[in-house]
C-alpha atoms as a PDB file:
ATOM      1  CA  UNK A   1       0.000   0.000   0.000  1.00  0.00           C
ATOM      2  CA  UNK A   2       1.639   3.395  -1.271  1.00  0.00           C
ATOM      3  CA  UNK A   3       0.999   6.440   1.234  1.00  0.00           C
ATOM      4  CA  UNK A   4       0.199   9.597  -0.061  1.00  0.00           C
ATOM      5  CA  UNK A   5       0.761  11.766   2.513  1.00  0.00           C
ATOM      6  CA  UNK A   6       3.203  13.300   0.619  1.00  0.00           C
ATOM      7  CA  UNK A   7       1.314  14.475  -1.891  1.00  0.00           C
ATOM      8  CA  UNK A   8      -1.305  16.231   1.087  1.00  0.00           C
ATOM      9  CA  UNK A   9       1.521  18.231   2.436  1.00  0.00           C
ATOM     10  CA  UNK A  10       2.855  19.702  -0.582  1.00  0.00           C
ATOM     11  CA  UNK A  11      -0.913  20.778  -1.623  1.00  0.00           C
ATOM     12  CA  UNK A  12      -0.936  22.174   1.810  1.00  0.00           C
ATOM     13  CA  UNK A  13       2.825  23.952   1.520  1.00  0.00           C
ATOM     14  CA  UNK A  14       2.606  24.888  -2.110  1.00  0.00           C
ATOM     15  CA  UNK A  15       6.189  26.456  -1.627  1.00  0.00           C
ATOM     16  CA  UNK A  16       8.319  22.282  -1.597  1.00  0.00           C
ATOM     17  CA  UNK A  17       9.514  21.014  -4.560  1.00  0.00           C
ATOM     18  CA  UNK A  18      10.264  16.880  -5.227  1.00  0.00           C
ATOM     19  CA  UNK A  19      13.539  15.615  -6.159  1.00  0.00           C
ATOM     20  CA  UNK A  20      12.525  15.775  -9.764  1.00  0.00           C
ATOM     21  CA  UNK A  21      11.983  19.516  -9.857  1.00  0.00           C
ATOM     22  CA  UNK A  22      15.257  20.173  -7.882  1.00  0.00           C
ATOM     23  CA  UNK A  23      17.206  18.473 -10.566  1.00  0.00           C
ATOM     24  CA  UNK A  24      15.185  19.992 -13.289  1.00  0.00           C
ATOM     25  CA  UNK A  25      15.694  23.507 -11.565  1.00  0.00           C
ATOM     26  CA  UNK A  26      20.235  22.718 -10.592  1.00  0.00           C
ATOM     27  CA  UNK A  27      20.037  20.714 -14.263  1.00  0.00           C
ATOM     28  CA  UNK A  28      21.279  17.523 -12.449  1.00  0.00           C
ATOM     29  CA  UNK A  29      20.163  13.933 -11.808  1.00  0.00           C
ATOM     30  CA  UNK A  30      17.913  12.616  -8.766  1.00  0.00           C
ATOM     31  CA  UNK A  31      20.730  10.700  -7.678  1.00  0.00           C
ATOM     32  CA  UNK A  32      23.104  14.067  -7.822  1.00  0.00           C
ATOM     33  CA  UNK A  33      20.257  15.935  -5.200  1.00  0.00           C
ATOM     34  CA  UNK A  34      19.968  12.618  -2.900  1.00  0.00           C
ATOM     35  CA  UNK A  35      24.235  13.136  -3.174  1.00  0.00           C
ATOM     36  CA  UNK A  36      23.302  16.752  -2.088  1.00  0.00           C
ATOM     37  CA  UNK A  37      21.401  15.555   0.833  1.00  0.00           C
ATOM     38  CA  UNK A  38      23.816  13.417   1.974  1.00  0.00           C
ATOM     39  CA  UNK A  39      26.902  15.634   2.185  1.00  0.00           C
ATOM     40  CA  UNK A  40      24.467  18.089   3.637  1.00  0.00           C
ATOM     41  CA  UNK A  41      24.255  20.614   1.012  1.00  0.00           C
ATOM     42  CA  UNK A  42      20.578  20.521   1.109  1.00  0.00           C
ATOM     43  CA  UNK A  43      18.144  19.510   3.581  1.00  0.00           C
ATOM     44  CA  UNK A  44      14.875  17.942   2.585  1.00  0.00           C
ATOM     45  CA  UNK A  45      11.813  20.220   4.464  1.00  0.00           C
ATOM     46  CA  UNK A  46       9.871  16.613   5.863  1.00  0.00           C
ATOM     47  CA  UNK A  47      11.617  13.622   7.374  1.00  0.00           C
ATOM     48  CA  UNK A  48      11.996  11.046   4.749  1.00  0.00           C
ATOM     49  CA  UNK A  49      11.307   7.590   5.312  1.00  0.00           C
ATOM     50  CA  UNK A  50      12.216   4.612   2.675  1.00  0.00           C
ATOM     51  CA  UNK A  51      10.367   4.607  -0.505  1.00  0.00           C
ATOM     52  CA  UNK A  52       9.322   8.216   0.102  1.00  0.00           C
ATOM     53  CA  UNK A  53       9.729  11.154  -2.069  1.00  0.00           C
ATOM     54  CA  UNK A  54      11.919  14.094  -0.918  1.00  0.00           C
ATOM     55  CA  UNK A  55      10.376  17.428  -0.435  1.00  0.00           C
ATOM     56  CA  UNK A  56      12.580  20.751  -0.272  1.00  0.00           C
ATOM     57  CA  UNK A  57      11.986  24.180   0.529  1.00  0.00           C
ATOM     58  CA  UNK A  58      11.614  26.500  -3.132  1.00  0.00           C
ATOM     59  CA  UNK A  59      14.495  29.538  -0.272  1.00  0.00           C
ATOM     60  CA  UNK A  60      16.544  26.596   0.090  1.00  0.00           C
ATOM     61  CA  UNK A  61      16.594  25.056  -3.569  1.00  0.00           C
ATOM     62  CA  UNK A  62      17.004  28.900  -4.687  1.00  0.00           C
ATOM     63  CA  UNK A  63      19.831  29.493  -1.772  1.00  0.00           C
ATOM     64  CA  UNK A  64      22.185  26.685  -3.083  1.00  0.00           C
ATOM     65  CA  UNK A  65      21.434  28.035  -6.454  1.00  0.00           C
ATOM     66  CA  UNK A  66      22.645  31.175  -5.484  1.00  0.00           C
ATOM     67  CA  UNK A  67      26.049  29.589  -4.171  1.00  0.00           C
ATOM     68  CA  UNK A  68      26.034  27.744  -6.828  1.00  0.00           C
ATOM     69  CA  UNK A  69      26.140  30.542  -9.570  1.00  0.00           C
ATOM     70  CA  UNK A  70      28.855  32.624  -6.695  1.00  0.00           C
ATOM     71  CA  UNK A  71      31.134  30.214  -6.802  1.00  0.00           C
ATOM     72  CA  UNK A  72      30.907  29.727 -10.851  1.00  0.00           C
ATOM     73  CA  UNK A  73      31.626  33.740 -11.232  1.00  0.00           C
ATOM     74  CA  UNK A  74      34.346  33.940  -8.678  1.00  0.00           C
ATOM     75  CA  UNK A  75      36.189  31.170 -11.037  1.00  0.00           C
ATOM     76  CA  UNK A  76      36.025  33.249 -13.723  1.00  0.00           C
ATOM     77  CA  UNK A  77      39.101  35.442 -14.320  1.00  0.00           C
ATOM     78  CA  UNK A  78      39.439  39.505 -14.452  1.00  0.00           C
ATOM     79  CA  UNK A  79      39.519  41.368 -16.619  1.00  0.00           C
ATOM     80  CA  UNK A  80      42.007  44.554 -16.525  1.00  0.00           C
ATOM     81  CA  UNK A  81      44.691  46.169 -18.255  1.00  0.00           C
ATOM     82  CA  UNK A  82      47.171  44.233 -16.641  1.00  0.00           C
ATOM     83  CA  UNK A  83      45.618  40.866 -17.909  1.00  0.00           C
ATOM     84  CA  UNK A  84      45.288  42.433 -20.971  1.00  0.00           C
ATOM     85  CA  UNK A  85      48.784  43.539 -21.903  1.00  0.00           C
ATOM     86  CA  UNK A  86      51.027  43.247 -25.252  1.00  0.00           C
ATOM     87  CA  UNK A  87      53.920  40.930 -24.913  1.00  0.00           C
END
């Protein structure tokens, strides 16, 4: 028998989003957001039991985003005069 609790709360909190939409949304696999979760980069919003979905918080989804995109611009290099000199 499949529960569907699940699918109660996030009518209820219209602001979670499953493991498929999290990928979707970082443009990774399931299995790279349950990696997520386990190294603690993201926290699922409801306790998760086996053979459950995971639910997340849209501020937290959008927070790692956010580092996410930081850490992709502070990789980039500058641009100045001194990078761009004649030699």
């Amino acid at each position: 028998m499949r529960r569907t609790i699940s699918r109660e709360v996030v009518t209820l909190q219209p602001n979670l989003l499953s493991t498929r939409q999290v990928a979707e949304l970082l443009g990774v696999s399931r299995q790279y957001v349950r990696k997520l979760v386990q190294a603690g980069c993201l926290t699922p919003a409801l306790p998760v039991t086996a053979g459950q979905s995971m639910w997340f918080r849209t501020e937290d989804v959008e927070a790692l985003l956010r580092a996410r995109q930081g850490k992709r611009t502070a990789r980039r290099p500058r641009l100045s005069g001194d990078n761009l000199r004649e030699g």
